[in-house]
Protein backbone atom coordinates (compact mmCIF):
# COMPACT_ATOMS: atom_id res chain seq x y z
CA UNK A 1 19.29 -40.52 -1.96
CA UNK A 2 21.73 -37.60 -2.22
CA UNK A 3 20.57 -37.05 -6.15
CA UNK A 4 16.46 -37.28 -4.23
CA UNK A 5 17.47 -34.52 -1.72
CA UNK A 6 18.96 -32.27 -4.50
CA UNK A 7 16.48 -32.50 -6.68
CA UNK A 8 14.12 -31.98 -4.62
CA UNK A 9 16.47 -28.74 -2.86
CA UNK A 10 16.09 -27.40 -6.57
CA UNK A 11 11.71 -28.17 -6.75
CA UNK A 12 11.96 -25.74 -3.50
CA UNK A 13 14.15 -23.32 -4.76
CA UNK A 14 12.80 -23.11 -8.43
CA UNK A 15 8.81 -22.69 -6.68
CA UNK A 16 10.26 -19.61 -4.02
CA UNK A 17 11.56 -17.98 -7.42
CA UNK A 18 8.54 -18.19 -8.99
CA UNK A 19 6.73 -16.86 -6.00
CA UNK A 20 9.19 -14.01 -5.83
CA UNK A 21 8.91 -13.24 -9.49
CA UNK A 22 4.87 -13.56 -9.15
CA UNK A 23 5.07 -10.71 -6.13
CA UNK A 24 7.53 -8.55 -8.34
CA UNK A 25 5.13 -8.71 -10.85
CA UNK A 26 2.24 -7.95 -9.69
CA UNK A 27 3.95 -4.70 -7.50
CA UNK A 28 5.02 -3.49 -10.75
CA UNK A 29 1.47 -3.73 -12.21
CA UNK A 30 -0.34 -1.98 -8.86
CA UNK A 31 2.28 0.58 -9.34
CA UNK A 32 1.67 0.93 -13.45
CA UNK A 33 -1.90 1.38 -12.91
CA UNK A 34 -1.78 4.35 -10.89
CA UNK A 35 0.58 6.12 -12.89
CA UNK A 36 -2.03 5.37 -15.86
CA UNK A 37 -4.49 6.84 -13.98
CA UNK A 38 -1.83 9.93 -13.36
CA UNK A 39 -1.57 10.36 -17.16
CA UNK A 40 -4.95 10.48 -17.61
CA UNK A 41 -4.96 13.41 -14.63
CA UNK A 42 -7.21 16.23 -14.77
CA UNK A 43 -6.27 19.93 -12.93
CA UNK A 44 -8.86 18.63 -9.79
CA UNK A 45 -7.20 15.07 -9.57
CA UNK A 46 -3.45 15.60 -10.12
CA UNK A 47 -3.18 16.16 -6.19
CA UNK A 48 -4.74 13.22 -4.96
CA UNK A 49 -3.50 10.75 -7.61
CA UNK A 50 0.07 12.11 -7.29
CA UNK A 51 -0.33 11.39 -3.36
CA UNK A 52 -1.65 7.82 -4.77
CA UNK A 53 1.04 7.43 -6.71
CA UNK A 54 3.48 8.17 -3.72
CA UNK A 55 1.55 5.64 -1.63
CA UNK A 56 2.31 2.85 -4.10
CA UNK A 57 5.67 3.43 -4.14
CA UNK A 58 6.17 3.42 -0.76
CA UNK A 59 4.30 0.01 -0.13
CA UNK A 60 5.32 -1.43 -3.54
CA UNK A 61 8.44 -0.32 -5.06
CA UNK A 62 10.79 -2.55 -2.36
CA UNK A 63 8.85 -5.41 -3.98
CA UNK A 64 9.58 -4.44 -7.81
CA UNK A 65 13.14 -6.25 -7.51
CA UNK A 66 14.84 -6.42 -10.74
CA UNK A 67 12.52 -3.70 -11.82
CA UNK A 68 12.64 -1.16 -8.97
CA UNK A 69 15.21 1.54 -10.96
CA UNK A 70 12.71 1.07 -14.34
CA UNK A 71 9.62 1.83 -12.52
CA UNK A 72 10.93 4.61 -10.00
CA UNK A 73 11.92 6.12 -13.78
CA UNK A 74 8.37 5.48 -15.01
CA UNK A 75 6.55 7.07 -11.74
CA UNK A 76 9.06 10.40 -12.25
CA UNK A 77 7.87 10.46 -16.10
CA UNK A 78 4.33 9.85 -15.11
CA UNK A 79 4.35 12.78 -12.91
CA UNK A 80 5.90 15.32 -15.53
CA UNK A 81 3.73 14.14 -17.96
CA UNK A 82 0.60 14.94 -16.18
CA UNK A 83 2.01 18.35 -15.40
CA UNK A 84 2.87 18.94 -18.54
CA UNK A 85 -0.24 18.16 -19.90
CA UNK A 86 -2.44 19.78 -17.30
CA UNK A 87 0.02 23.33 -17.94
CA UNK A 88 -0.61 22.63 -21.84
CA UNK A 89 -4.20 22.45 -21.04
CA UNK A 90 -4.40 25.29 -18.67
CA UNK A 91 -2.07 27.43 -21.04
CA UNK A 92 -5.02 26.03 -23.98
CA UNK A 93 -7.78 27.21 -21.46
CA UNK A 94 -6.32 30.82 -20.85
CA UNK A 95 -5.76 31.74 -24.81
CA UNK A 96 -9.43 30.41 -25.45
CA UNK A 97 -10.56 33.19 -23.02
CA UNK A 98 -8.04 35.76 -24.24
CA UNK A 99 -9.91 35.73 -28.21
CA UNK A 100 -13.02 35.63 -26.34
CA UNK A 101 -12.35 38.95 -24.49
């Protein structure tokens, strides 16, 4: 009876893990996507996929668990990567018109 109730303490605890791990998971992935879409920024969408970005966080990071320092660290080099690329770009863009002048 005792060995029963155990057992069966450890089906319950073992599923509730799983569900946890299965919410982590797929907060981690919402949040991944946008920052793809971030990377893949352009000068007229930075703004509203940065604000995107900060959304997710805010209603997903809590659920990241485990993984809530990695993909805080992920967002922040998301966000400087898009800059950077979008000031590369820009930078790109203003020399092109300087040897057309």
């Amino acid at each position: 009876e005792e060995f029963k109730q155990r057992q069966e303490a450890e089906k319950v605890r073992h599923m509730e893990e799983m569900q946890r791990k299965q919410k982590e998971q797929q907060a981690t992935l919402g949040i991944r996507r946008v920052i793809i879409k971030l990377k893949a920024a352009t000068e007229e969408t930075i703004e509203a996929l940065t604000v995107e970005l900060h959304e997710a966080l805010g209603n997903e990071l809590m659920s990241c668990g485990s993984q809530q320092v990695q993909i805080k660290a992920e967002a922040d080099a998301g966000v400087e990567q898009a800059k950077a690329k979008i000031e590369k770009l820009k930078e790109a863009k203003r020399l092109d018109e300087e040897r057309k002048a």
